[in-house]
N, C-alpha and C. Protein backbone atom coordinates (compact mmCIF):
# COMPACT_ATOMS: atom_id res chain seq x y z
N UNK A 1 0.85 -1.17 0.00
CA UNK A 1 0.00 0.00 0.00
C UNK A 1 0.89 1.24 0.00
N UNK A 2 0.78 2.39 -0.64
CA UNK A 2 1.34 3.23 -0.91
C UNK A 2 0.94 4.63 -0.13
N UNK A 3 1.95 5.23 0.41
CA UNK A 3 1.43 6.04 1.65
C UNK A 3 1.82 7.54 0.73
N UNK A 4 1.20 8.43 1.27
CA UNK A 4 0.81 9.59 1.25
C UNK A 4 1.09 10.93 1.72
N UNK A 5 1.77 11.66 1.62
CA UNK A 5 1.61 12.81 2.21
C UNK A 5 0.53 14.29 2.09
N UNK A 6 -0.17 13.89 1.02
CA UNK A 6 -1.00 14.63 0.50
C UNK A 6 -2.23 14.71 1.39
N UNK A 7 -2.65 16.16 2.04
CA UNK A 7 -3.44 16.34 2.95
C UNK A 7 -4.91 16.25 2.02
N UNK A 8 -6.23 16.33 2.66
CA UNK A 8 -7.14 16.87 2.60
C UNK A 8 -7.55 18.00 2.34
N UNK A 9 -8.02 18.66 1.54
CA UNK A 9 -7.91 20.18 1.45
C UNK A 9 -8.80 20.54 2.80
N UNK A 10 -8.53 21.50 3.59
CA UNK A 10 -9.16 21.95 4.45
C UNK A 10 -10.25 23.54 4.28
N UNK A 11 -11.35 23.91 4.79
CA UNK A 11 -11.70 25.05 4.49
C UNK A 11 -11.79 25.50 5.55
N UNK A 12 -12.05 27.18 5.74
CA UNK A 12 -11.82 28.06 6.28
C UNK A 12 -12.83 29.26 6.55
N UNK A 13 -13.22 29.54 7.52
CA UNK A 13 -14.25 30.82 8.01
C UNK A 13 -13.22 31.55 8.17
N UNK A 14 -13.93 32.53 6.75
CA UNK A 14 -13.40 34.10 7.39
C UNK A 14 -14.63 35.04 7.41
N UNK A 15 -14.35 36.14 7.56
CA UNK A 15 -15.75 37.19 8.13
C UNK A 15 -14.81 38.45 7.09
N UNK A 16 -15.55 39.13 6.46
CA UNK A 16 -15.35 39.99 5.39
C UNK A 16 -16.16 41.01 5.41
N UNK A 17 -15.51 41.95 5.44
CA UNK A 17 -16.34 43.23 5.10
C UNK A 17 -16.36 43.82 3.62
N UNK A 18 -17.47 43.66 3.06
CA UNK A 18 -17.59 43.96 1.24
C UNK A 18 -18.76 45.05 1.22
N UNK A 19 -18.18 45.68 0.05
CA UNK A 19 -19.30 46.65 -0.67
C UNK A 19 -19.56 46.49 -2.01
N UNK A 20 -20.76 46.40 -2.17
CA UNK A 20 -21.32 46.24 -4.20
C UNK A 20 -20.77 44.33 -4.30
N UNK A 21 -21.12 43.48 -3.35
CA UNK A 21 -20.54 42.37 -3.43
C UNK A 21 -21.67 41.46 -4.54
N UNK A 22 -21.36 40.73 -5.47
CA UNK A 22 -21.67 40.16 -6.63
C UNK A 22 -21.89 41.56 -7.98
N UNK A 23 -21.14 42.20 -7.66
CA UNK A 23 -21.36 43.30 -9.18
C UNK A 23 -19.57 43.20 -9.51
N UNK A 24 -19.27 44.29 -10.46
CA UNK A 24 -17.60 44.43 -10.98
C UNK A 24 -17.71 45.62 -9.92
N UNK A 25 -18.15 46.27 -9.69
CA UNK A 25 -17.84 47.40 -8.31
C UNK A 25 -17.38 46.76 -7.02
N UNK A 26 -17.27 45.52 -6.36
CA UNK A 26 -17.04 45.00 -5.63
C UNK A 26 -15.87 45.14 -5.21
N UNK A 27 -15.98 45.32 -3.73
CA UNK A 27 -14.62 45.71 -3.58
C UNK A 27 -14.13 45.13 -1.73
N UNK A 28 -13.86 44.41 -1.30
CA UNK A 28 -13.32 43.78 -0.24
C UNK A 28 -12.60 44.92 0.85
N UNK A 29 -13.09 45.24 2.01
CA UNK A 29 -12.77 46.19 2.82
C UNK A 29 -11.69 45.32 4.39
N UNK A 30 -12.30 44.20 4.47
CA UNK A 30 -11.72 43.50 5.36
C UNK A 30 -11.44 42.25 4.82
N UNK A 31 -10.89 40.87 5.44
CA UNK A 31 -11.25 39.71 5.52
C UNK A 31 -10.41 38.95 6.41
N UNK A 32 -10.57 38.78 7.11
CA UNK A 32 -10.41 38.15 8.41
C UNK A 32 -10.82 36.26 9.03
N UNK A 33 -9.14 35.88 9.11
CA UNK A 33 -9.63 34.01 8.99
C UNK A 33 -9.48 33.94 10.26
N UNK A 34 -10.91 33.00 10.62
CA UNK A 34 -11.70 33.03 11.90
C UNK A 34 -10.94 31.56 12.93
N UNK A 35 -11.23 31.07 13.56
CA UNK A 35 -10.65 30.08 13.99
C UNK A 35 -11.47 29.88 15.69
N UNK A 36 -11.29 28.90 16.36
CA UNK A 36 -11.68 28.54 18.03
C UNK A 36 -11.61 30.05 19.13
N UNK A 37 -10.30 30.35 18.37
CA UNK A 37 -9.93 31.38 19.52
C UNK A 37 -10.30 32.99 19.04
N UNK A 38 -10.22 32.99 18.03
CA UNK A 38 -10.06 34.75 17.59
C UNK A 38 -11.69 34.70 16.57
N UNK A 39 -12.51 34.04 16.87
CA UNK A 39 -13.64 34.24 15.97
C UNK A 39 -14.24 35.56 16.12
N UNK A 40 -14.55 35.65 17.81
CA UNK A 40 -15.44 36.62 18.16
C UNK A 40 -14.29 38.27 18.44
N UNK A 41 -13.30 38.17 18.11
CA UNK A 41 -12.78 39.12 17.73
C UNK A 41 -12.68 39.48 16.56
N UNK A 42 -12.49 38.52 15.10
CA UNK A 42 -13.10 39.45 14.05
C UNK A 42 -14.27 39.56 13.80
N UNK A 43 -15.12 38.99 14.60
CA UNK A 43 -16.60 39.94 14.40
C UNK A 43 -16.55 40.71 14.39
N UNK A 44 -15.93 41.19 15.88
CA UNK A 44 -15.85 42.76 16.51
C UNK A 44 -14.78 43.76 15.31
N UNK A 45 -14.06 43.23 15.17
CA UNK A 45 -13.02 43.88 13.73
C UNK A 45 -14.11 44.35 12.50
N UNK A 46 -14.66 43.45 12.21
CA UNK A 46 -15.28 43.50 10.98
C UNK A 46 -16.42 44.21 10.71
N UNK A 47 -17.02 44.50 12.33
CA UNK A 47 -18.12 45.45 12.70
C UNK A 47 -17.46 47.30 12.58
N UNK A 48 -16.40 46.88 13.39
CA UNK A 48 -15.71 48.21 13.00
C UNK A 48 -15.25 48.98 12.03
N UNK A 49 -14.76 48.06 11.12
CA UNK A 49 -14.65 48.04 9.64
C UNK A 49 -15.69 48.78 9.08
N UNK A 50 -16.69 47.86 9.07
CA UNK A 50 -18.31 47.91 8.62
C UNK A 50 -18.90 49.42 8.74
N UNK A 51 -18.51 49.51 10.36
CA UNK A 51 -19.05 51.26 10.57
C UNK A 51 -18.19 52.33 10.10
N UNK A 52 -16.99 52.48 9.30
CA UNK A 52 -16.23 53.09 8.78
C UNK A 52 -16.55 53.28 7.50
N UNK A 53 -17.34 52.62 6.64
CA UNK A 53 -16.73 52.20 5.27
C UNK A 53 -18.38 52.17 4.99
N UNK A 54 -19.15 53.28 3.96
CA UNK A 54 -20.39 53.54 3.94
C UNK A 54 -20.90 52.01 3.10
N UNK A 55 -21.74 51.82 2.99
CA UNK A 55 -22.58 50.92 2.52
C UNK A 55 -21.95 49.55 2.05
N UNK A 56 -20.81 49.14 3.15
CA UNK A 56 -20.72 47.70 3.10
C UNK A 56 -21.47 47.07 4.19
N UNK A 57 -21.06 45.81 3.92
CA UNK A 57 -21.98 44.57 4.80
C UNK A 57 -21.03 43.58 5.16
N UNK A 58 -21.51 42.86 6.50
CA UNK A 58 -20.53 41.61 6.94
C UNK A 58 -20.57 40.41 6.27
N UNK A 59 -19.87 39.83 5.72
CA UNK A 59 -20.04 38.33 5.35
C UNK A 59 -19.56 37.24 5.97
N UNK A 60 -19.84 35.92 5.90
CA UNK A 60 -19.33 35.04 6.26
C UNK A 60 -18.85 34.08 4.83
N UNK A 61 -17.60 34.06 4.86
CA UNK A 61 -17.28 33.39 3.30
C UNK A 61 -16.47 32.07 3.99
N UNK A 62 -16.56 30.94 3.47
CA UNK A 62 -16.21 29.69 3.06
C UNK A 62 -15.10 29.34 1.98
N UNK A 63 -13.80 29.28 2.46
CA UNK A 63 -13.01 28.96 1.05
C UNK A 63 -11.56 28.31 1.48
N UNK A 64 -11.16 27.75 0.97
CA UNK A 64 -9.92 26.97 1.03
C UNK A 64 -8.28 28.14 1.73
N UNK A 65 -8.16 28.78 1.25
CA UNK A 65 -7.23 29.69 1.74
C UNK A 65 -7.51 31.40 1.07
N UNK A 66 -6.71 32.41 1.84
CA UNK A 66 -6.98 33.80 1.59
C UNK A 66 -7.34 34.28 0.49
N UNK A 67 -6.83 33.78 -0.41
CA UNK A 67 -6.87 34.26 -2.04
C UNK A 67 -8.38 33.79 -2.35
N UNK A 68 -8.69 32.80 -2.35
CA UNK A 68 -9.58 31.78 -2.52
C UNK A 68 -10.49 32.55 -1.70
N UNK A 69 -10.72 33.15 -0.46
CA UNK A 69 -11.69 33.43 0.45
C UNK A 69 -11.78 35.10 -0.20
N UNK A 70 -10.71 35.67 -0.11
CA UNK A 70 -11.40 37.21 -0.96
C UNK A 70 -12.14 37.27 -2.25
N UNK A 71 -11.69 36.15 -3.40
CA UNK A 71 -12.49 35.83 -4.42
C UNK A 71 -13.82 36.06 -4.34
N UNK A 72 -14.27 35.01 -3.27
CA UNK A 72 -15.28 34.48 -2.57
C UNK A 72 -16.12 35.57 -1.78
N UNK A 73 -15.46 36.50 -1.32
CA UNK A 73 -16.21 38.14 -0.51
C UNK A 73 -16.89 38.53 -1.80
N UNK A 74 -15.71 38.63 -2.80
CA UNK A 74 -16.30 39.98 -3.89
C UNK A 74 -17.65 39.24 -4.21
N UNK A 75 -18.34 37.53 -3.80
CA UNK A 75 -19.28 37.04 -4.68
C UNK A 75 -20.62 37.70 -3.68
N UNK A 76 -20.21 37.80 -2.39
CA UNK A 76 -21.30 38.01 -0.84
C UNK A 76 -21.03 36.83 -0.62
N UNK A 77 -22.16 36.55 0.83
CA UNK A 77 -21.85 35.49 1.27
C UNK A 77 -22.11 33.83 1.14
N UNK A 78 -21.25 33.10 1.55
CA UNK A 78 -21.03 31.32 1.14
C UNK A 78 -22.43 31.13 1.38
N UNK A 79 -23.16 30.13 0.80
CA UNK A 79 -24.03 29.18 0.79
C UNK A 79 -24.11 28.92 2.81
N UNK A 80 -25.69 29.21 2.85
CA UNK A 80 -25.91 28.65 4.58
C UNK A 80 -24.60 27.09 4.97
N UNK A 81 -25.02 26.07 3.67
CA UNK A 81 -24.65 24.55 3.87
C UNK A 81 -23.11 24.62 3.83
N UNK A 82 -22.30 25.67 3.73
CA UNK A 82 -21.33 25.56 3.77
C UNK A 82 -20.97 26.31 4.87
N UNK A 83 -21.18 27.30 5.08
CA UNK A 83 -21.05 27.47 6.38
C UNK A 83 -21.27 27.29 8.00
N UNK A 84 -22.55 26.22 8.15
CA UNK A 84 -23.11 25.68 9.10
C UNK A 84 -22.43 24.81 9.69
N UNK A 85 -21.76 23.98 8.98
CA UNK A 85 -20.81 22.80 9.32
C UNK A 85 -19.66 23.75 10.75
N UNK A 86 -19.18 25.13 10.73
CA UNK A 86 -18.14 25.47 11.30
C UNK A 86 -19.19 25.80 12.33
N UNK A 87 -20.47 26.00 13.10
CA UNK A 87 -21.04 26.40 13.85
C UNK A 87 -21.73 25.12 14.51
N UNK A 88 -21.63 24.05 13.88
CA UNK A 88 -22.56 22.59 14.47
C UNK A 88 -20.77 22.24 15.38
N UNK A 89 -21.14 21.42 16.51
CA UNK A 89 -20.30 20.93 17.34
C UNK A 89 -20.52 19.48 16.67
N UNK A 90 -19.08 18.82 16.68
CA UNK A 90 -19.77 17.44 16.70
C UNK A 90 -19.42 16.53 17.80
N UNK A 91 -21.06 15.96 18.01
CA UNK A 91 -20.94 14.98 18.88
C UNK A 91 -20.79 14.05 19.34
N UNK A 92 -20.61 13.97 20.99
CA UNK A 92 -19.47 12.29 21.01
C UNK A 92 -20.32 12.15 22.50
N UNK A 93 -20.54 10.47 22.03
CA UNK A 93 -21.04 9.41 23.27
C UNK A 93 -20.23 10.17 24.76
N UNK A 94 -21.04 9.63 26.01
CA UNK A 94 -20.73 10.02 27.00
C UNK A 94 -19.60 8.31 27.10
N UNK A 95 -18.44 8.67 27.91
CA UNK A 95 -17.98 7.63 28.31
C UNK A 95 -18.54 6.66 29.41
């Protein structure tokens, strides 16, 4: 059997602040990759952002790495089903 080093691609919550998001005016003000520890601080980042910067909006985007995740701002935000997965806990039998 032949072994591997080749990972899984992994994806990634980031929180984005966009304006005119799905037009060519689109334009990415923040984007911020979320994680266990620093989630609820780029909320708070991205809110701040948000109130600076007239008529953008927060997103939650879904994407493999940074490049890939700003792409992904300029579209608005990921599909609910892709993003739900980072907010469900998963669960495990009591011992």
């Amino acid at each position: 059997m032949a072994v591997s080093l080749d990972k899984a691609p992994r994806l990634h919550l980031f929180v984005a602040v966009v304006t005119n998001a799905g037009t060519d005016s689109a334009a990415v003000h923040h984007l911020g990759i979320t994680d266990d520890v620093y989630y609820d601080d780029q909320v708070i980042r991205a809110w701040d952002v948000k109130h600076t910067v007239p008529g953008s909006e927060v997103c939650l985007v879904v994407a493999g790495d940074r490049s890939a995740g700003y792409r992904e701002a300029l579209k608005g935000e990921s599909p609910n089903a892709l993003i739900d997965p980072f907010f469900t806990a998963p669960t495990s039998a009591p011992a």
